[in-house]
Protein backbone atom coordinates (compact mmCIF):
# COMPACT_ATOMS: atom_id res chain seq x y z
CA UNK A 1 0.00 0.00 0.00
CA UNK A 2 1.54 3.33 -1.27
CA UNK A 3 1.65 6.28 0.75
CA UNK A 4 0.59 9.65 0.10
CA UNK A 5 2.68 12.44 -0.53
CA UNK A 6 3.73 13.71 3.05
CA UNK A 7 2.97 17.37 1.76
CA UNK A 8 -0.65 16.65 1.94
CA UNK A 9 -2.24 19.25 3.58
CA UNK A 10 -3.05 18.68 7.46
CA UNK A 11 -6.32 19.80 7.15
CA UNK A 12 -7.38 17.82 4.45
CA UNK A 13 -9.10 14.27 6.06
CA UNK A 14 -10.38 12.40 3.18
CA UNK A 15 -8.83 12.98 -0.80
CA UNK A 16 -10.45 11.05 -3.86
CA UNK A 17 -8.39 11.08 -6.57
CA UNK A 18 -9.75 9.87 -10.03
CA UNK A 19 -11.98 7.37 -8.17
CA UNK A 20 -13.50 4.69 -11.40
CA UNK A 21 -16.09 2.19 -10.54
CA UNK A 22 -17.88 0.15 -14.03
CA UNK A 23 -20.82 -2.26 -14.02
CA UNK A 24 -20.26 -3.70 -17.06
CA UNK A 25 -20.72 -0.63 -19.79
CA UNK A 26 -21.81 1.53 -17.32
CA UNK A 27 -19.53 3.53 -15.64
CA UNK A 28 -20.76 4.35 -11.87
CA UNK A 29 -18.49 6.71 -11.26
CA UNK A 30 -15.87 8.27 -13.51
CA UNK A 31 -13.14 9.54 -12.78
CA UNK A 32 -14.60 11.97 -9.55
CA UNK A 33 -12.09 14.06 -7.49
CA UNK A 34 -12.61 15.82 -4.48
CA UNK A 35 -11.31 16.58 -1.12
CA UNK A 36 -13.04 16.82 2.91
CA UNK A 37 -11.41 19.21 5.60
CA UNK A 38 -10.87 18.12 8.71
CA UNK A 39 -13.93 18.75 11.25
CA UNK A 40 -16.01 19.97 8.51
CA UNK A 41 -19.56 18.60 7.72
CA UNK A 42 -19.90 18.26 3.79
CA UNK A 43 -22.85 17.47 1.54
CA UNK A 44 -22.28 14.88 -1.56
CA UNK A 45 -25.69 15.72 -3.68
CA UNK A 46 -26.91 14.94 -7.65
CA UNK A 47 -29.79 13.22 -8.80
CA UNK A 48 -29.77 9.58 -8.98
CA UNK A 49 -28.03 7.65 -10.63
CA UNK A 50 -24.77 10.11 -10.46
CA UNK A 51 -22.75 7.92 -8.23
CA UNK A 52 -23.36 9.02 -4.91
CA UNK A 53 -23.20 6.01 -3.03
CA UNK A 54 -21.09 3.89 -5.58
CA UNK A 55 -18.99 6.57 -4.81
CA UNK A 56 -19.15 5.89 -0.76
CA UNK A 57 -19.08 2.12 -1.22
CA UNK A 58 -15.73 2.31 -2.87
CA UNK A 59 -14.42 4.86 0.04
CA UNK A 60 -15.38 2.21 2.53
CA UNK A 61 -14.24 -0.85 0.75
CA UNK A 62 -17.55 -2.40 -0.01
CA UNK A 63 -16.58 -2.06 -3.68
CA UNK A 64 -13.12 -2.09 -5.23
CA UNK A 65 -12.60 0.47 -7.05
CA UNK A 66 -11.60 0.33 -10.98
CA UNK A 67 -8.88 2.93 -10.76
CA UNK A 68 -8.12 6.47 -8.89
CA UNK A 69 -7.15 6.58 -5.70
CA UNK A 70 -8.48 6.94 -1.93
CA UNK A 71 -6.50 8.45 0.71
CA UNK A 72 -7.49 8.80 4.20
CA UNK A 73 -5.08 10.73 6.67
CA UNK A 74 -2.53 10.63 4.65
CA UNK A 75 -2.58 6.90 4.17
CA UNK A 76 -3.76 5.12 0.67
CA UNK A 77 -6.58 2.71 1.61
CA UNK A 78 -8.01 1.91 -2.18
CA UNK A 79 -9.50 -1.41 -2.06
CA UNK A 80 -9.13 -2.39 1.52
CA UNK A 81 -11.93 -4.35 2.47
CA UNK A 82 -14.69 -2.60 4.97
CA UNK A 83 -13.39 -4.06 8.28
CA UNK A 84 -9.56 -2.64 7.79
CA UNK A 85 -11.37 0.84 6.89
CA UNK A 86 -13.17 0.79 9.83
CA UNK A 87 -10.21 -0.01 12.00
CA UNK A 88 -8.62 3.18 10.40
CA UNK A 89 -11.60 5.09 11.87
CA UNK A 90 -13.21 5.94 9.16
CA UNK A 91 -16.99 4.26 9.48
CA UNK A 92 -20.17 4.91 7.30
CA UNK A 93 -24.11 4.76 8.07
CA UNK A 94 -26.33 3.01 5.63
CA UNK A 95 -29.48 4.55 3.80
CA UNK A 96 -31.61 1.59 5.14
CA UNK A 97 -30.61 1.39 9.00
CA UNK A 98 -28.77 -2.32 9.19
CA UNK A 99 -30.03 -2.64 12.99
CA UNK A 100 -30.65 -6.30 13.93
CA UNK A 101 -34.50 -6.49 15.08
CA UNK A 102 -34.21 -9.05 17.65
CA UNK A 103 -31.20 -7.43 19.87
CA UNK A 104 -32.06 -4.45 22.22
CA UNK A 105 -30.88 -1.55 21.34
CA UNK A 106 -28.41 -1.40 24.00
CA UNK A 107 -27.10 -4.37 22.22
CA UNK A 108 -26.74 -3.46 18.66
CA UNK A 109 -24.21 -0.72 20.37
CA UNK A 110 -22.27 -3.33 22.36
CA UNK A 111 -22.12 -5.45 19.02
CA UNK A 112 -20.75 -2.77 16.97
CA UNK A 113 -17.30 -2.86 19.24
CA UNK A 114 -14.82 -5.04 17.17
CA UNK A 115 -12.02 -7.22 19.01
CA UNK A 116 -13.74 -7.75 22.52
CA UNK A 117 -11.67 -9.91 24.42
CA UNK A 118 -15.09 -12.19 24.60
CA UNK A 119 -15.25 -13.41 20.75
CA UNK A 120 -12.55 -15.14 21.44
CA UNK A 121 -13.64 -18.79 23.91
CA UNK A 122 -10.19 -19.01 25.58
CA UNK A 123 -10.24 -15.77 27.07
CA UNK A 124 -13.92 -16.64 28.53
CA UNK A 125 -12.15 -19.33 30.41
CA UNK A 126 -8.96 -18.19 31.50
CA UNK A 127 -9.84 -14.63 31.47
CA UNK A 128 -13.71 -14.06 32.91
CA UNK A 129 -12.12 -11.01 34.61
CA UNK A 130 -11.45 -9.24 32.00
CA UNK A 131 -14.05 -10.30 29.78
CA UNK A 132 -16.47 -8.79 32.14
CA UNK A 133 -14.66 -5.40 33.31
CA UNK A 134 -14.67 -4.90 29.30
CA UNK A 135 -18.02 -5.33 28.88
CA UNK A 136 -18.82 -3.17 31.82
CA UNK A 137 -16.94 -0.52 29.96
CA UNK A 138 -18.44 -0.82 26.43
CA UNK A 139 -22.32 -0.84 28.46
CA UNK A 140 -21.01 2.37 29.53
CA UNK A 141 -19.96 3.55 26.44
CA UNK A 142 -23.10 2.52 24.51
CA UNK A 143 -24.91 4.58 27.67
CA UNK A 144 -23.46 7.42 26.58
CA UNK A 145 -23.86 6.91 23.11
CA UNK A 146 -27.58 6.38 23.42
CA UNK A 147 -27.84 9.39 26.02
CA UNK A 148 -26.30 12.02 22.96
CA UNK A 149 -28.85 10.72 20.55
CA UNK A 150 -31.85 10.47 22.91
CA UNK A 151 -32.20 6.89 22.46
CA UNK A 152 -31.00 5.75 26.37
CA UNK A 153 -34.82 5.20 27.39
CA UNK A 154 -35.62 2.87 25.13
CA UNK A 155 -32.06 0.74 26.15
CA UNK A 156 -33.83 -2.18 26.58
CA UNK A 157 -36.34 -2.08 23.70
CA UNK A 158 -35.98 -4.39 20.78
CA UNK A 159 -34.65 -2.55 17.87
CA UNK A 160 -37.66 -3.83 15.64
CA UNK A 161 -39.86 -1.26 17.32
CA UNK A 162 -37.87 2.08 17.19
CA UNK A 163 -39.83 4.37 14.75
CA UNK A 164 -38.09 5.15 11.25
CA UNK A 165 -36.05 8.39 13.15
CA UNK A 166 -34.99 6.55 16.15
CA UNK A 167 -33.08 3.58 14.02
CA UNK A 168 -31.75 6.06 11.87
CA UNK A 169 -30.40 8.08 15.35
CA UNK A 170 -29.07 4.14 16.50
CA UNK A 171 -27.30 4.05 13.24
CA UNK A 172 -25.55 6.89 13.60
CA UNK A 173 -24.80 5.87 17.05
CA UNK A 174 -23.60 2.09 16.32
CA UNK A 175 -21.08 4.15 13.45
CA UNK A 176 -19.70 6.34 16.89
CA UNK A 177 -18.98 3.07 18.83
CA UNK A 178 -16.23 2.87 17.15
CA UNK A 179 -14.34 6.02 17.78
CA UNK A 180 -14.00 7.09 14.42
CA UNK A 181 -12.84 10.16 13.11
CA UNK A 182 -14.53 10.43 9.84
CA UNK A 183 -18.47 9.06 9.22
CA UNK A 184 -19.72 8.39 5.86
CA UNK A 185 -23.59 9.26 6.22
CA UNK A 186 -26.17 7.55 3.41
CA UNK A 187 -29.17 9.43 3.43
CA UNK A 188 -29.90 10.65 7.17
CA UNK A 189 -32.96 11.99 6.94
CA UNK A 190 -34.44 9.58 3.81
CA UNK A 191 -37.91 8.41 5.14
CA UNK A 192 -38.40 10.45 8.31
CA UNK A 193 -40.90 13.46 8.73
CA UNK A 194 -39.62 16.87 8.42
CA UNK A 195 -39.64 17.41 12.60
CA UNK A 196 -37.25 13.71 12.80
CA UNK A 197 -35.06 15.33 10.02
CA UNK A 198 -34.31 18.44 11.96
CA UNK A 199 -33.83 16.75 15.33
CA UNK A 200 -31.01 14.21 13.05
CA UNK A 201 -29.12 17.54 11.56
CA UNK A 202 -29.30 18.68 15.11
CA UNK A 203 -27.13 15.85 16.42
CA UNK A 204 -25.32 15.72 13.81
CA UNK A 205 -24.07 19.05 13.68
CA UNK A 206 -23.60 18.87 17.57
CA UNK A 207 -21.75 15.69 17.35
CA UNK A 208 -19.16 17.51 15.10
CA UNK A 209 -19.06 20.42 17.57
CA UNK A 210 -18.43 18.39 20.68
CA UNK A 211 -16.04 15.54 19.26
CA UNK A 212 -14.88 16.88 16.36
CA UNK A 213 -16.25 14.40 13.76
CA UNK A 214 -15.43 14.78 9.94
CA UNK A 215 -19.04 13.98 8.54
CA UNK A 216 -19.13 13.05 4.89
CA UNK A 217 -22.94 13.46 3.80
CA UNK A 218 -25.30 11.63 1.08
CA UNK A 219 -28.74 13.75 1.48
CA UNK A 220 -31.32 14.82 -1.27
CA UNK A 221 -33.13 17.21 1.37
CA UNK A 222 -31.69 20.40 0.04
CA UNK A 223 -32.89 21.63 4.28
CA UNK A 224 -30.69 19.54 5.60
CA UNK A 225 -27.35 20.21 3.53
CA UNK A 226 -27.98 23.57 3.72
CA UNK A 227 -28.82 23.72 7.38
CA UNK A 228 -25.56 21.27 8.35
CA UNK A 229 -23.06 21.72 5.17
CA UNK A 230 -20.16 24.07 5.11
CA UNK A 231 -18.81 22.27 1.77
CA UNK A 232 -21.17 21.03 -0.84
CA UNK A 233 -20.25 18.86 -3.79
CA UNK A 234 -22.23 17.88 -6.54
CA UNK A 235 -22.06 14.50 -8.74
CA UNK A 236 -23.76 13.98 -12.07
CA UNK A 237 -23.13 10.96 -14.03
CA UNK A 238 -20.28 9.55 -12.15
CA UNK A 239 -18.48 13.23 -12.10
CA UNK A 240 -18.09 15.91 -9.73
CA UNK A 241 -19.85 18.95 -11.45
CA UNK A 242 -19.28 21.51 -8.83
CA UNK A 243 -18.40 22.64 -5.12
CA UNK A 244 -18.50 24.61 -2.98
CA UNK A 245 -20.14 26.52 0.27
CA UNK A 246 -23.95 25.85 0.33
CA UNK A 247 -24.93 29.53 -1.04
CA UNK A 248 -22.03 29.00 -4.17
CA UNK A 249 -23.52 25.88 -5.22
CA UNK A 250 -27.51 26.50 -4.77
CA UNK A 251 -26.55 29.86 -6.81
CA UNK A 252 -25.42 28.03 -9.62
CA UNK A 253 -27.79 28.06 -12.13
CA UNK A 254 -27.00 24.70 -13.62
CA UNK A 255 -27.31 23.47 -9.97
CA UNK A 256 -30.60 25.08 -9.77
CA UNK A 257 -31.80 23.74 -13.16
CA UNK A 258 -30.61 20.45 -13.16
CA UNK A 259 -31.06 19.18 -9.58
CA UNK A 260 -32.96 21.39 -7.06
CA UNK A 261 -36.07 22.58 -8.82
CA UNK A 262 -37.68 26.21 -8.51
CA UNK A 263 -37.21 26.86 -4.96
CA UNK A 264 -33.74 28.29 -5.78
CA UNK A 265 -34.38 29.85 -9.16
């Protein structure tokens, strides 16, 4: 795995370089370019079908790329499968919340912890001390997890009977188990009412504030990217058009014809 040039600039978290994906005839994404500052909230936005979340499942390894390049902090990570891009603490949310139904909330956090000293048998019986004061500590962690988003009263709830909002608030919560520095976000707000959608920018935006989270952002709600987004970038047909702050890009009239309809014309 090459690494990137060491001149990189220090706040730059995340650089896509030339990034190729191809179903067949169809190219995905082609050849898009762009870059995330550190602790910055950005919006990826285009109609569908322009590569969005191709585009995210190459960054996190679900796909391998065809060519270009992904760098994260200054390290390449192109093609590394999802689990070794997670361990480099860069994590993503999904547009349909991946919860599992049976498990209580409390323990769809726990789950989300890789490497606990308990997956493994012999450490279970030679090592029940430990076992346990880790678990201990990763119930408190998923306490405060679930106390930022508002979820910690329903703890003990299955998660097949949070509302649409609340599993998209235990997604985002399962992607800050672990520790990351950079979240991918699919669609936040997709399927929730207007009132869930501003309570999810909310925490968003105050998650960044407090820990100091890069958030990388997938939305079609043109409210929410302009109400979170200090960087906007948009795709069309596997390309990045444009970029820019929220006001640049909903000023552009090609933005404004193409993708977000006479509200901003």
């Amino acid at each position: 795995m090459q690494q990137s040039d060491s001149s990189e600039p220090s706040d730059t978290i995340l650089q896509v370089n030339g990034l190729v994906k191809q179903f067949g005839g169809n190219r995905a994404v082609d050849g898009a370019t762009f870059d995330v500052a550190r602790g910055s909230i950005t919006g990826l936005i285009g109609p569908n079908g322009a590569g969005k979340t191709t585009c995210f499942n190459c960054i996190a390894g679900a796909l391998r790329p065809d060519g270009g390049r992904v760098t994260f902090e200054g390290s390449e990570i192109t093609g590394l499968p999802p689990y070794r891009v997670f361990d480099r603490a860069l994590t993503r949310t999904f547009q349909i919340p991946q919860e599992l139904g049976a498990m209580s909330v409390l323990e769809n956090l726990m789950l989300a912890r890789g490497d606990q000293a308990g997956e493994r048998l012999w450490e279970s019986w030679l090592r029940p001390g430990k076992v346990a004061t880790q678990e201990r500590a990763l119930e408190e962690r998923a306490f405060e997890l679930l106390q930022l988003v508002d979820l910690d009263e329903l703890a003990y709830e299955v998660a097949s009977s949070l509302s649409g909002g609340q599993r998209k608030l235990l997604e985002l919560a399962r992607a800050l188990m672990g520790n990351p520095r950079m979240i991918l976000l699919d669609e936040p707000s997709a399927g929730v009412n207007p009132t869930l959608a501003r309570k999810l920018a909310e925490h968003i935006q105050m998650i960044q504030e407090r820990l100091g989270i890069t958030f990388l952002v997938i939305a079609h709600d043109m409210d929410v990217i302009e109400r979170l987004c200090d960087t906007v970038i948009v795709m069309t047909s596997g390309r990045v058009m444009v970029e820019g702050t929220p006001a640049q890009v909903f000023a552009n009239v090609q933005v404004q014809e193409a993708y977000l309809g006479s509200q901003y014309r």
